[in-house]
N, C-alpha and C. Protein backbone atom coordinates (compact mmCIF):
# COMPACT_ATOMS: atom_id res chain seq x y z
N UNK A 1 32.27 -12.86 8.40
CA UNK A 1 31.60 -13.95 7.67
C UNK A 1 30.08 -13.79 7.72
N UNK A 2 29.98 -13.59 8.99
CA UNK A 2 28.27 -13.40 9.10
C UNK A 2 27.50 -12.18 8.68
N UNK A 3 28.33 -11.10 8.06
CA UNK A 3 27.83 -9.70 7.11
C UNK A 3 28.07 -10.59 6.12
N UNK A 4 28.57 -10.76 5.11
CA UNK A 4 28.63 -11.70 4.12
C UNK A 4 27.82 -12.59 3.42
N UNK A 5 27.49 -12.95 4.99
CA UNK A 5 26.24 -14.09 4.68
C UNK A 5 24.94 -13.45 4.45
N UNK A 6 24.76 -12.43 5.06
CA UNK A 6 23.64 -11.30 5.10
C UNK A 6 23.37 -10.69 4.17
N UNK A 7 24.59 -10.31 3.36
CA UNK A 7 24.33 -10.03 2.09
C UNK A 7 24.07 -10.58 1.05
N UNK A 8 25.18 -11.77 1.53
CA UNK A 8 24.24 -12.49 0.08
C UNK A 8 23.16 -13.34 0.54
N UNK A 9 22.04 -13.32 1.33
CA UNK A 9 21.19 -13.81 1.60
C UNK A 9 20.00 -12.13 0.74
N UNK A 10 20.76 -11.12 1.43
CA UNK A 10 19.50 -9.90 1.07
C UNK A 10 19.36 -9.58 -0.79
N UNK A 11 21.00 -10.29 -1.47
CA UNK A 11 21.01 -9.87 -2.60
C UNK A 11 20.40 -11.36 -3.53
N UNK A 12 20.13 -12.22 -2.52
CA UNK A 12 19.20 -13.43 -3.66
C UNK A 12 17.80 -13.06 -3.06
N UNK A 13 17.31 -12.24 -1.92
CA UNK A 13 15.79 -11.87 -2.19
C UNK A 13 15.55 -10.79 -2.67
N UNK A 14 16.58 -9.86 -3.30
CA UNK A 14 16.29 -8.82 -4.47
C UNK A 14 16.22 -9.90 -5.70
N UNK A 15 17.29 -10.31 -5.86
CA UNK A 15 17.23 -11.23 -6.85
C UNK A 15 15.82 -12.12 -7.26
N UNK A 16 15.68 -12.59 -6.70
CA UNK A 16 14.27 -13.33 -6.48
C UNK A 16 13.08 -12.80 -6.49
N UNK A 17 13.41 -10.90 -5.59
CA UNK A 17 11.82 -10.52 -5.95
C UNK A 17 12.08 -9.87 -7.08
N UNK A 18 12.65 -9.46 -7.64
CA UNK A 18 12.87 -8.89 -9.38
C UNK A 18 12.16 -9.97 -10.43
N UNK A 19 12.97 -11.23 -9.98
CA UNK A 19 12.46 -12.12 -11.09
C UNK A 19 11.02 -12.45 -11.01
N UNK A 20 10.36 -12.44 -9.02
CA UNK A 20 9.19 -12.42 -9.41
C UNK A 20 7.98 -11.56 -10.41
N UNK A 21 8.68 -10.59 -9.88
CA UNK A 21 7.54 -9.00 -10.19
C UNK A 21 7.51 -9.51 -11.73
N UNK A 22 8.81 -9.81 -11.97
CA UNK A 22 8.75 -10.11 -13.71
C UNK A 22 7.79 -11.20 -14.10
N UNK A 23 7.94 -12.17 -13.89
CA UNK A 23 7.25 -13.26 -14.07
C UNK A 23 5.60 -13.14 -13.72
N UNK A 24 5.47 -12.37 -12.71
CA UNK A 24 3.71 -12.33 -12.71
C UNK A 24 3.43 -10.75 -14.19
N UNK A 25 4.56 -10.02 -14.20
CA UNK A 25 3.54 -8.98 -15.43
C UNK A 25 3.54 -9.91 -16.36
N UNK A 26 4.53 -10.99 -16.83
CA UNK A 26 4.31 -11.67 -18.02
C UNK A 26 3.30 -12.67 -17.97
N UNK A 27 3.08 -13.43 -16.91
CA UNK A 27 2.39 -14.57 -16.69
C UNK A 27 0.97 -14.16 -16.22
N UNK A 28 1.58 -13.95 -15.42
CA UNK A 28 0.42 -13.78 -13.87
C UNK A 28 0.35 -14.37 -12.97
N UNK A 29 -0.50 -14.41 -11.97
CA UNK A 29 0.21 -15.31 -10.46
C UNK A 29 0.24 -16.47 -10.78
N UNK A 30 -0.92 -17.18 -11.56
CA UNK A 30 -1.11 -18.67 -11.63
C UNK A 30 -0.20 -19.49 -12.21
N UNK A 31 0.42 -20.67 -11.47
CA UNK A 31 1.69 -21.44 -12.09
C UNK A 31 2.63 -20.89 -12.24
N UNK A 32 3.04 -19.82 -11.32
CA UNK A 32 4.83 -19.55 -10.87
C UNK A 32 4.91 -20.88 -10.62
N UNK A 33 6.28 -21.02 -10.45
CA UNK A 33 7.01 -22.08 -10.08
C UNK A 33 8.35 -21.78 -9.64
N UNK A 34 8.55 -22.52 -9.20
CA UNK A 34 10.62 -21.97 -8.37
C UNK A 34 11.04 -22.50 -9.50
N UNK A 35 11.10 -23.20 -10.04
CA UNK A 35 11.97 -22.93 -11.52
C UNK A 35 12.67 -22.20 -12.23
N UNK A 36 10.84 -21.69 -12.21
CA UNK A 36 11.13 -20.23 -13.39
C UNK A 36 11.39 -19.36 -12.69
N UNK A 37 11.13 -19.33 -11.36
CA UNK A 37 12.02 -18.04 -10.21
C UNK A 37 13.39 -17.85 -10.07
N UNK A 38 14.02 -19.74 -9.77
CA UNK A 38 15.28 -19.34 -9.56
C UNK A 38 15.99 -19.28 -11.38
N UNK A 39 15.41 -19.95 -11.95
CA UNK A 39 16.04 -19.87 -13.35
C UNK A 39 16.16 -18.32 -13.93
N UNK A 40 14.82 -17.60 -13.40
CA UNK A 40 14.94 -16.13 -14.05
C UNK A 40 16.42 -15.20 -13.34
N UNK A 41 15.84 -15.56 -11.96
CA UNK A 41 16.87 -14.80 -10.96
C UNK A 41 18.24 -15.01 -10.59
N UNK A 42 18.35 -16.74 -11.55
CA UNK A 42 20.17 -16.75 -11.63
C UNK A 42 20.39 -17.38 -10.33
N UNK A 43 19.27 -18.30 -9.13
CA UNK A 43 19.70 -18.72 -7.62
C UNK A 43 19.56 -20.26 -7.93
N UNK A 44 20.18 -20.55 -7.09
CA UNK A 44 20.11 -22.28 -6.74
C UNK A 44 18.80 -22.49 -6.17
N UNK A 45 17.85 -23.54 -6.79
CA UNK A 45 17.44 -23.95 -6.06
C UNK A 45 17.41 -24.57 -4.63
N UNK A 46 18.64 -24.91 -4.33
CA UNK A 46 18.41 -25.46 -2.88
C UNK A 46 18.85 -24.51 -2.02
N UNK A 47 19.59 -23.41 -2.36
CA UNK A 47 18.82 -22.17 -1.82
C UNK A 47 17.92 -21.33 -1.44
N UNK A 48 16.91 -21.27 -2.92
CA UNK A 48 15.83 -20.88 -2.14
C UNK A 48 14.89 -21.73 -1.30
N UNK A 49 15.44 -23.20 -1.46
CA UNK A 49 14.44 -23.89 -0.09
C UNK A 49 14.98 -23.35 1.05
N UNK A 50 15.88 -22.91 1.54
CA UNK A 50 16.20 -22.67 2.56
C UNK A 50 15.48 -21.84 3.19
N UNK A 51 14.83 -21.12 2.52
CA UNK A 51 14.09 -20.00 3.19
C UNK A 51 12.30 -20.31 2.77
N UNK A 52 11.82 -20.48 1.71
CA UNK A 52 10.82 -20.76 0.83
C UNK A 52 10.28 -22.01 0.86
N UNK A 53 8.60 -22.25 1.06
CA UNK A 53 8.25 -23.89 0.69
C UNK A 53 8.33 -24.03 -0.75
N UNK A 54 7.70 -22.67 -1.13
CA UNK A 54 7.52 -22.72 -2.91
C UNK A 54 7.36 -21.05 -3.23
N UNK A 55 7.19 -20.90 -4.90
CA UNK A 55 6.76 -19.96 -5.40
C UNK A 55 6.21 -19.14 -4.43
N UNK A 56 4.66 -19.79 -4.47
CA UNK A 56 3.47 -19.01 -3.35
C UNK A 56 3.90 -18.92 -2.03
N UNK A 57 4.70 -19.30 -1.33
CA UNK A 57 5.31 -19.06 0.35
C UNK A 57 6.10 -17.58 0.00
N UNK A 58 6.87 -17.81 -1.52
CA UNK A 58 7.63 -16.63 -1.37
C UNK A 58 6.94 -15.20 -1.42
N UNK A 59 5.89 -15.21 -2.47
CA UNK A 59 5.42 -14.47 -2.68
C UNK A 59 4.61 -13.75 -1.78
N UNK A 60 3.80 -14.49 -0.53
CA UNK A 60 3.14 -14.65 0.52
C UNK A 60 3.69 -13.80 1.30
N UNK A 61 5.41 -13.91 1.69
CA UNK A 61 6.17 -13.63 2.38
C UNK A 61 6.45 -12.07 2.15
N UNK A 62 6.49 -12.12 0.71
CA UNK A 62 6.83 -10.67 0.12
C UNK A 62 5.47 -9.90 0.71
N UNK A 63 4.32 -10.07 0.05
CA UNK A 63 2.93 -9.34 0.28
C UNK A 63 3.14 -9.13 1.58
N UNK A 64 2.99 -10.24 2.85
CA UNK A 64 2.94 -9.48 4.02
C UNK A 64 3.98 -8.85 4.84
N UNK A 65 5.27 -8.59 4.11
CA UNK A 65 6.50 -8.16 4.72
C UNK A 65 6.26 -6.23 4.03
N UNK A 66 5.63 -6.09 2.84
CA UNK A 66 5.10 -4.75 2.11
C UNK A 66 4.21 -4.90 3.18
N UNK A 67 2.92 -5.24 3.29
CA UNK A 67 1.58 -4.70 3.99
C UNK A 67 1.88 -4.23 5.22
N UNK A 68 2.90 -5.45 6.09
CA UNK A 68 3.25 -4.77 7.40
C UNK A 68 3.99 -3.31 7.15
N UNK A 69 4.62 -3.11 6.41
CA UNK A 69 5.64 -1.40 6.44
C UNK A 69 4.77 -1.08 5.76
N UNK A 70 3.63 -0.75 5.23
CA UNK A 70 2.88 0.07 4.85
C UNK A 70 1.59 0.40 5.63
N UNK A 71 1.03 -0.71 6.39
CA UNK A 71 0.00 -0.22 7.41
C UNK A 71 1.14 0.83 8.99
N UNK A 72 1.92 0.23 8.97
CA UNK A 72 3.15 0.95 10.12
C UNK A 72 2.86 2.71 10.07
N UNK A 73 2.97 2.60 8.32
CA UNK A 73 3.01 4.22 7.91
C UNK A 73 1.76 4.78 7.88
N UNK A 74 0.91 3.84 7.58
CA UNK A 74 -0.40 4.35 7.35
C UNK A 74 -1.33 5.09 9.02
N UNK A 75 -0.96 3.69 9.92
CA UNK A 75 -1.30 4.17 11.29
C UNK A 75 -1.01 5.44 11.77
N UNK A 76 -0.02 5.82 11.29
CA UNK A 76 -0.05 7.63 11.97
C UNK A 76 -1.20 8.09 11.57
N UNK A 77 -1.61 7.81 10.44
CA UNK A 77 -3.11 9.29 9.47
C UNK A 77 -4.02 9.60 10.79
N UNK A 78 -4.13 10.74 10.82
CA UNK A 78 -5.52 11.32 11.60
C UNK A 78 -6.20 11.84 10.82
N UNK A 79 -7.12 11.15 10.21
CA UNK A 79 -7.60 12.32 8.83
C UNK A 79 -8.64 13.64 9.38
N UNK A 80 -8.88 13.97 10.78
CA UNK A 80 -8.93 15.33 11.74
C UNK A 80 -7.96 16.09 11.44
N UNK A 81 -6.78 15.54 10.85
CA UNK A 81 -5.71 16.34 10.84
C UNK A 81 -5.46 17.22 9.86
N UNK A 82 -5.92 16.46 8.58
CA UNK A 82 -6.04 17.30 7.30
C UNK A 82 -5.97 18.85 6.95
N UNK A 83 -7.50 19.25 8.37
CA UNK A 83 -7.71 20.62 7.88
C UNK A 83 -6.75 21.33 7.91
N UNK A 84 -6.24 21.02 8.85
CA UNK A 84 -4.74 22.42 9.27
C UNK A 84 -3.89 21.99 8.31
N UNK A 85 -3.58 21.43 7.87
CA UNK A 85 -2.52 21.17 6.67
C UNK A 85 -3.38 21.71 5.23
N UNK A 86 -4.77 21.55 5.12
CA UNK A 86 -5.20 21.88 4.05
C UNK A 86 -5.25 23.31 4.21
N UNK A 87 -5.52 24.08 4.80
CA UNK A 87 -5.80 25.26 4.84
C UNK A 87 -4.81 26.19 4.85
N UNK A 88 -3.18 25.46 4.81
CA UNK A 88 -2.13 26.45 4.71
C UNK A 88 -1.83 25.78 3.43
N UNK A 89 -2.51 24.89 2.22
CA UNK A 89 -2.39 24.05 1.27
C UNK A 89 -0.66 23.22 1.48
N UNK A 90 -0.50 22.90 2.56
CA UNK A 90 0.79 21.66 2.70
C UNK A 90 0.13 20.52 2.36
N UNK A 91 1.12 19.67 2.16
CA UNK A 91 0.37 18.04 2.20
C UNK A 91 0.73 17.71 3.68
N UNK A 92 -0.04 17.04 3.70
CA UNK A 92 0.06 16.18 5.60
C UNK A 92 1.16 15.40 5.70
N UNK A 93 2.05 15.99 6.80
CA UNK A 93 3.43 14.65 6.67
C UNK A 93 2.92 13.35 6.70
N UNK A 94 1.98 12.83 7.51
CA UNK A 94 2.18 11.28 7.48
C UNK A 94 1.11 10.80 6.09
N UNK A 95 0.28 11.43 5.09
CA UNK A 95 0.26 11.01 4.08
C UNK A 95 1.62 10.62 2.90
N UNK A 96 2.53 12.39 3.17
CA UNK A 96 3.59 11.64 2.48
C UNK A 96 4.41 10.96 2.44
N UNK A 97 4.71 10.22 4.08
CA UNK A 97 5.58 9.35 3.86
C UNK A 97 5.21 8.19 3.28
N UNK A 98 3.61 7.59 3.77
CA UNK A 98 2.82 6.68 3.08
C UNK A 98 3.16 6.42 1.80
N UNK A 99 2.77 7.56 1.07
CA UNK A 99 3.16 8.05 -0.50
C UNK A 99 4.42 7.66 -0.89
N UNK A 100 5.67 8.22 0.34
CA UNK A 100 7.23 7.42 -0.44
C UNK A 100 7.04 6.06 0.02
N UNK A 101 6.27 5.72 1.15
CA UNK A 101 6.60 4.02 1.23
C UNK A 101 6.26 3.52 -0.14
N UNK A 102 4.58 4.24 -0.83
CA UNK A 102 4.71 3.43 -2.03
C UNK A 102 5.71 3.71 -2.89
N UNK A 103 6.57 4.66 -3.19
CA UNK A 103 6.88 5.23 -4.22
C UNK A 103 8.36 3.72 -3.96
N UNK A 104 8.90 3.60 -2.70
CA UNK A 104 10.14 3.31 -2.68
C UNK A 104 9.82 1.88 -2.83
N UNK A 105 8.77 0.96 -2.77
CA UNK A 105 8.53 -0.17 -3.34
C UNK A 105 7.73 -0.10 -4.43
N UNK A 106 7.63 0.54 -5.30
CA UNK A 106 7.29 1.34 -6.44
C UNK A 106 6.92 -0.43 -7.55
N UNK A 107 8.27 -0.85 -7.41
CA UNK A 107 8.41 -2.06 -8.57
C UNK A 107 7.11 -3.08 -8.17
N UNK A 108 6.96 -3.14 -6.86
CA UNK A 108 6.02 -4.14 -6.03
C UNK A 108 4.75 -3.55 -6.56
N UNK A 109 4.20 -2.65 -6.30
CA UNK A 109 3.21 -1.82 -6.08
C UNK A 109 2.27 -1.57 -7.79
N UNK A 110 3.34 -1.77 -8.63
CA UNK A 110 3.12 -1.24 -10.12
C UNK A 110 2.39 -2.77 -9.89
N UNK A 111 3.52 -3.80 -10.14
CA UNK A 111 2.51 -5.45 -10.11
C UNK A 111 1.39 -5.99 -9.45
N UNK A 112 1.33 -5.71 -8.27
CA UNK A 112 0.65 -6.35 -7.58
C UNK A 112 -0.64 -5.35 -7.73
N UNK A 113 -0.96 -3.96 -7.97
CA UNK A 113 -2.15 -3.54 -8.45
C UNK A 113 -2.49 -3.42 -9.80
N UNK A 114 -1.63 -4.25 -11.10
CA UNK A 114 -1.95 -3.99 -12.31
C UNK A 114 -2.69 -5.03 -12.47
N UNK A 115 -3.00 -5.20 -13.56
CA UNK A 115 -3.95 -6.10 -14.25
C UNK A 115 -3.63 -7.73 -14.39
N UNK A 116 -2.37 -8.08 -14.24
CA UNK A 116 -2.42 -9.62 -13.92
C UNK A 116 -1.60 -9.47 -12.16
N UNK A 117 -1.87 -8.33 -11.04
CA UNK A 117 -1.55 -8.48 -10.11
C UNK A 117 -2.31 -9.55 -8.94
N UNK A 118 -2.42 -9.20 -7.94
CA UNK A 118 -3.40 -9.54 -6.59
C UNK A 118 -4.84 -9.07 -6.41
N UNK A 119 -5.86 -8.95 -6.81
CA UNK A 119 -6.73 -7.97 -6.78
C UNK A 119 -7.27 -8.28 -5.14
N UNK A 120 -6.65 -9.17 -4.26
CA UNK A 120 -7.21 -8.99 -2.97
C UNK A 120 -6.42 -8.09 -1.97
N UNK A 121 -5.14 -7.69 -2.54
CA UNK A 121 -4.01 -7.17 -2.06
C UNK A 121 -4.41 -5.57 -1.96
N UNK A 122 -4.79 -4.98 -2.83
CA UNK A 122 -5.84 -3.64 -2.30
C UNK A 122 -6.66 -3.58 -1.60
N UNK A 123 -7.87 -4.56 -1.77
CA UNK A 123 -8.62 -4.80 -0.79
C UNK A 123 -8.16 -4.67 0.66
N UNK A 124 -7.32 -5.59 0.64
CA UNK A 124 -6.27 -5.56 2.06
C UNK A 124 -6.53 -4.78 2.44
N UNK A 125 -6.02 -3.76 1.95
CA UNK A 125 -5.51 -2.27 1.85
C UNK A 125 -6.27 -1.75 2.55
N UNK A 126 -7.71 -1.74 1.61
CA UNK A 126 -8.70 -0.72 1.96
C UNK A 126 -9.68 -1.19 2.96
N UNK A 127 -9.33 -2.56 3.70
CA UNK A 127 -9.79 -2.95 4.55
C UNK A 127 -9.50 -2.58 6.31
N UNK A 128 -8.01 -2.22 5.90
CA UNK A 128 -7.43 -1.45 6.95
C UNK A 128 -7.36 -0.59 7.12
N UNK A 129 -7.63 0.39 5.91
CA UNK A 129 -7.87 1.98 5.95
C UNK A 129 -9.27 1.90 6.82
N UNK A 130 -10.20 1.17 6.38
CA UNK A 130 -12.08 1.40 6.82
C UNK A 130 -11.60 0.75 8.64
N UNK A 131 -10.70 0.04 9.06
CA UNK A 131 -10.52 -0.16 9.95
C UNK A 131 -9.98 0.79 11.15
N UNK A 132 -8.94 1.13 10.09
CA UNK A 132 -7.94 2.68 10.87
C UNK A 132 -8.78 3.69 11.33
N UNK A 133 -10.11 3.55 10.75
CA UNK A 133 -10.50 4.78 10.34
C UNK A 133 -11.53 4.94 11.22
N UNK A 134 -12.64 3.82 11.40
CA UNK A 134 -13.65 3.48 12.11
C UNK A 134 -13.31 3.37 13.64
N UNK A 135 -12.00 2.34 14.06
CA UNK A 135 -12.11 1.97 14.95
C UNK A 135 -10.59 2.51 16.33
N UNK A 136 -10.52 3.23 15.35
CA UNK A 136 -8.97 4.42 15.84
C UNK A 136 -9.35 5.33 15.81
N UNK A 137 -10.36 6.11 14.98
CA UNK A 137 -10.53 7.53 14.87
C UNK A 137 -11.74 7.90 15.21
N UNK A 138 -12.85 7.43 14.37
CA UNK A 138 -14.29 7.58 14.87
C UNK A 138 -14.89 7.09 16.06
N UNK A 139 -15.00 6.00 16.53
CA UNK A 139 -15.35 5.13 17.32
C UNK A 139 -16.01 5.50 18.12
N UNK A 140 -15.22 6.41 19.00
CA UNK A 140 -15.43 7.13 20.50
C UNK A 140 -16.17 8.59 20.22
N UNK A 141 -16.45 8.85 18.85
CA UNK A 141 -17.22 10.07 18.56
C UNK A 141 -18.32 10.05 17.67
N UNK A 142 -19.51 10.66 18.78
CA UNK A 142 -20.83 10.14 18.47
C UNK A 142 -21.29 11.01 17.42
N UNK A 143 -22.10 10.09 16.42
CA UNK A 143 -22.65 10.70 15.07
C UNK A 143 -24.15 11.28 15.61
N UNK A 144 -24.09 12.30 15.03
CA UNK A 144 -25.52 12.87 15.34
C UNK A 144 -27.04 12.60 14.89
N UNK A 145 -27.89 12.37 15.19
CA UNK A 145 -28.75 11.60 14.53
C UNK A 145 -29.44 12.01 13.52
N UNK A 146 -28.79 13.54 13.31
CA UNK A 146 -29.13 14.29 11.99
C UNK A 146 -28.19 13.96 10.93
N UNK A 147 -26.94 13.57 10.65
CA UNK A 147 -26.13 13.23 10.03
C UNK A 147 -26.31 13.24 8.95
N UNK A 148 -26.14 13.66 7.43
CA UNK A 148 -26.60 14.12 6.65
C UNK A 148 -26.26 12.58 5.43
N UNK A 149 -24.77 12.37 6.21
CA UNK A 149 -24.46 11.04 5.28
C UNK A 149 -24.26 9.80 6.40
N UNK A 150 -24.72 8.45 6.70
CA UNK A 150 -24.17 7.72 7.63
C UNK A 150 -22.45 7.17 7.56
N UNK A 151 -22.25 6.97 8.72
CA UNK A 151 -20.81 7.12 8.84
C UNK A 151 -20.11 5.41 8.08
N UNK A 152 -20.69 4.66 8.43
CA UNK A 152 -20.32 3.33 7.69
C UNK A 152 -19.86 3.80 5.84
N UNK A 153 -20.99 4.55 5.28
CA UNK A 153 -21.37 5.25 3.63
C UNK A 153 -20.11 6.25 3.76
N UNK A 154 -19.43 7.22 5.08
CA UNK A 154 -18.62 8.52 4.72
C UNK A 154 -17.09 7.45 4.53
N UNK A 155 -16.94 6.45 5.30
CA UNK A 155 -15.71 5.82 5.58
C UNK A 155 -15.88 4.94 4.14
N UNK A 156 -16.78 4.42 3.68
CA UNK A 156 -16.44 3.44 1.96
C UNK A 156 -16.25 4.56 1.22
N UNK A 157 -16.48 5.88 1.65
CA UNK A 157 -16.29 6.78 0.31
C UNK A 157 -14.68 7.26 0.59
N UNK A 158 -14.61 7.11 1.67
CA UNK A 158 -12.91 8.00 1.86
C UNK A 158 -12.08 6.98 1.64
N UNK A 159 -12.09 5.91 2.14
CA UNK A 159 -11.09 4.72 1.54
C UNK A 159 -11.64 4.27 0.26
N UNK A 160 -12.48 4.66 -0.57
CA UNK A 160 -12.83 3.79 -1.54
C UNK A 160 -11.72 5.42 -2.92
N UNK A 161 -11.93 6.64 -2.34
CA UNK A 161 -11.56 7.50 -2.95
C UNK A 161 -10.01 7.66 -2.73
N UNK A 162 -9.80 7.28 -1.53
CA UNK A 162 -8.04 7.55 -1.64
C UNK A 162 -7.13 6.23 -2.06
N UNK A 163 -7.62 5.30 -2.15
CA UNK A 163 -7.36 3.24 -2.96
C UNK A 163 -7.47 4.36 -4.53
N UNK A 164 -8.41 4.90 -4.69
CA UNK A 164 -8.42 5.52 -6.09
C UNK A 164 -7.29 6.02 -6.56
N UNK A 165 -7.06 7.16 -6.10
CA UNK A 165 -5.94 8.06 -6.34
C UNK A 165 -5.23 7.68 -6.12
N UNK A 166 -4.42 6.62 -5.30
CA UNK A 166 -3.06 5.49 -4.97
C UNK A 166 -3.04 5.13 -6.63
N UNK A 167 -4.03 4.38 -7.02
CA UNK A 167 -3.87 3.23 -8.49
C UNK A 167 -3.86 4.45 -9.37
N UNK A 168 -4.46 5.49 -9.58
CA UNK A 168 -4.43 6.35 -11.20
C UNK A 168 -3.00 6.88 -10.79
N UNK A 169 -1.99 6.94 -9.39
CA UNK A 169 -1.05 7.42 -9.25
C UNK A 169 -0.09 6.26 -10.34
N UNK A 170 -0.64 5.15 -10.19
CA UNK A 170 0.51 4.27 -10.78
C UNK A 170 -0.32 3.63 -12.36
N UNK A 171 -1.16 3.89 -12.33
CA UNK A 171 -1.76 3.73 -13.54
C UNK A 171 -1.13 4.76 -14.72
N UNK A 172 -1.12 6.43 -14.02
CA UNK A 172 -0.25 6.98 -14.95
C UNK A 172 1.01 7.51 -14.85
N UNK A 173 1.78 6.44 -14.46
CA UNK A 173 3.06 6.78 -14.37
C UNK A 173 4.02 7.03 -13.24
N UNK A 174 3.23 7.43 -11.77
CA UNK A 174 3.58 8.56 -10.76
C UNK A 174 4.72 9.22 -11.53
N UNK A 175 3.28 10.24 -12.36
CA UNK A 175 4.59 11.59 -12.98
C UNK A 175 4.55 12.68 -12.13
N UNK A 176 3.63 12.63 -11.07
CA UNK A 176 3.60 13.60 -9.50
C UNK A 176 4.53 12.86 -8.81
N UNK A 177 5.00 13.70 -7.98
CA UNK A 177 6.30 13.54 -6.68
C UNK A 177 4.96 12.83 -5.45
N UNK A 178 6.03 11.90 -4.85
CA UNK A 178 4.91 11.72 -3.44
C UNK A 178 4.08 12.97 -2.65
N UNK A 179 5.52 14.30 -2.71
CA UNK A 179 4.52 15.30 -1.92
C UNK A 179 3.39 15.84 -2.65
N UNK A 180 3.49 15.95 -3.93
CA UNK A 180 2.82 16.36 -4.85
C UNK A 180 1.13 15.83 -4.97
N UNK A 181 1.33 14.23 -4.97
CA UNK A 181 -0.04 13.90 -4.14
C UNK A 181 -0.60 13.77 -3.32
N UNK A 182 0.31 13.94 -2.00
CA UNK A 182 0.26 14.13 -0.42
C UNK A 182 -1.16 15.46 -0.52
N UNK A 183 -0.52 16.60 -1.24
CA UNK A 183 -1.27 17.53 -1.33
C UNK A 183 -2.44 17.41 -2.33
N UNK A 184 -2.61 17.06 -3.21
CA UNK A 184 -3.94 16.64 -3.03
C UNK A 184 -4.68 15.78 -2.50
N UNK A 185 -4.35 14.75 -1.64
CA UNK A 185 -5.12 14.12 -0.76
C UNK A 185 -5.61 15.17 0.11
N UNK A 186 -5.04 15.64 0.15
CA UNK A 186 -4.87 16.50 1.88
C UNK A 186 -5.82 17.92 1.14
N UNK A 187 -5.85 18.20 0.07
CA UNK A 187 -6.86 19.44 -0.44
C UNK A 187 -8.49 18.83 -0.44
N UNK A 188 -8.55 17.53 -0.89
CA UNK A 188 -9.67 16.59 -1.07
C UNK A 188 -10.03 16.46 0.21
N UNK A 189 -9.28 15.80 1.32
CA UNK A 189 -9.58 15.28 2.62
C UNK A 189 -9.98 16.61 3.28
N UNK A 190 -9.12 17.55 3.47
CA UNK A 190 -9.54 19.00 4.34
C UNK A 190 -10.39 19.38 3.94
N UNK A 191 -10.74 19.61 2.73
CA UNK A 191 -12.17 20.45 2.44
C UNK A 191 -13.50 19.64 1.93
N UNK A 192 -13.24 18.63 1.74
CA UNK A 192 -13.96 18.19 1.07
C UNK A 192 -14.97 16.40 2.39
N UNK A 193 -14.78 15.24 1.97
CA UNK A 193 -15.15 14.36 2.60
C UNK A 193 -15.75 14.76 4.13
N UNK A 194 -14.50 15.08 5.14
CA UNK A 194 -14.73 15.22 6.48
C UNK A 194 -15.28 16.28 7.22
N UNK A 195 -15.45 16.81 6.51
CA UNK A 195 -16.81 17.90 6.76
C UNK A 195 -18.13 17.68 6.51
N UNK A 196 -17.98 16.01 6.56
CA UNK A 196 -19.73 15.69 6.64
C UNK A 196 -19.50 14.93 8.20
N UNK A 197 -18.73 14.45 9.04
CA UNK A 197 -18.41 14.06 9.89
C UNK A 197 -19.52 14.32 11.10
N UNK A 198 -20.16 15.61 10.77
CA UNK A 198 -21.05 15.66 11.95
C UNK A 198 -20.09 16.66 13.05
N UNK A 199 -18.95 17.16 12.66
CA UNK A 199 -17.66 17.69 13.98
C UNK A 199 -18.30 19.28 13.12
N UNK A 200 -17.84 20.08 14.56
CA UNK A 200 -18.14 21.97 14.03
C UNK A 200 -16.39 22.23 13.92
C-alpha cells in the first residue's frame, strides 16, 4: 500500500511539474494559480494542498529541490583540474555529469532560463559558482602582487563565461551531447581563463 502511495504521490508531482513548466512558457510566473495547475495537470485540488500552500510554494519547492542536485554536482569542479583533462582534449568528468544533471532536467532548465523564466534562478547559479570558486578553491592561494588580472575580475569572467555556454547550450537546442560540451568547457578552462591565476 505504501509503494502505491509513493507512486502516486511521485506521479502527481510529475504531473504537476509538467503542467507547471507549461503554464509559465505560456504565461509566465506572474498569476499561476493552483487552478490552472491542478486543472492543467488533471489533480485534485485538495491534493495538492496536501503537500503545497500555493502555486508559488510549489514552484519554490521545485527550484530548490533542482538547485540542491545541481550545486551537489557542481561541488566536485576543481577547475586546477582542467589542465590534465585539457591537454589529452577529454572533457572533465565532473563537468559532465553537471552537464547530464542539466541535460536530465532538461524540461526545467529550458523554462526557468528562457525568456518568461526566473531570471534570479541563474544568478543563483552563478552566485555559487563565484562562491565554489573563491572560497573552496582559491582562498588559501595567494595572488601575487604582480597579477596581471585581479582575482575577484578572473572569477566574474569564469562564471560569467561558463552561465554563458550553459544558456546558448539551451538557447540552441542542446544539439551537442553533454560530453560534447564538457569538452569544450574543459578546452576553454585548460588553456585559456586559468592561466592567469598567478599558479606556474
Amino acid at each position: 500500500m505504501t509503494i502505491k502511495m509513493d507512486r502516486r504521490k511521485i506521479r502527481t508531482k510529475q504531473l504537476l511539474r509538467k503542467a507547471l513548466l507549461e503554464l509559465i512558457e505560456e504565461k509566465g510566473m506572474d498569476g499561476l494559480t493552483v487552478s490552472d495547475l491542478t486543472e492543467r495537470a488533471g489533480v485534485n485540488r485538495g491534493t495538492f494542498y496536501l503537500h503545497y500552500r500555493d502555486a508559488a510554494d510549489f514552484l519554490e519547492q521545485l527550484k530548490t529541490e533542482i538547485f540542491e542536485g545541481l550545486t551537489h554536482e557542481m561541488a566536485r569542479i576543481n577547475p586546477f583540474e582542467l589542465k590534465y583533462y585539457a591537454d589529452k582534449d577529454e572533457p572533465y568528468p565532473p563537468s559532465v555529469k553537471v552537464l547530464e544533471y542539466f541535460d536530465k532536467h532538461a524540461d526545467f532548465f529550458r523554462v526557468i532560463l528562457g525568456p518568461k523564466g526566473d531570471p534570479a534562478f541563474p544568478l543563483r547559479v552563478k552566485e555559487f559558482m563565484k562562491d565554489r570558486l573563491f572560497n573552496h578553491v582559491l582562498k588559501n592561494i595567494p595572488q601575487p602582487d604582480d597579477a596581471a588580472i585581479p582575482r575577484d575580475y578572473l572569477i566574474a569572467y569564469v562564471t560569467s563565461a561558463n552561465l554563458g555556454i550553459l544558456m546558448h547550450w539551451f538557447e540552441s537546442g542542446r544539439q551537442l551531447s553533454p560530453s560534447d560540451v564538457a569538452r569544450i568547457i574543459t578546452r576553454i578552462g585548460g588553456d585559456g581563463p586559468m592561466a592567469w591565476t598567478g599558479l606556474k
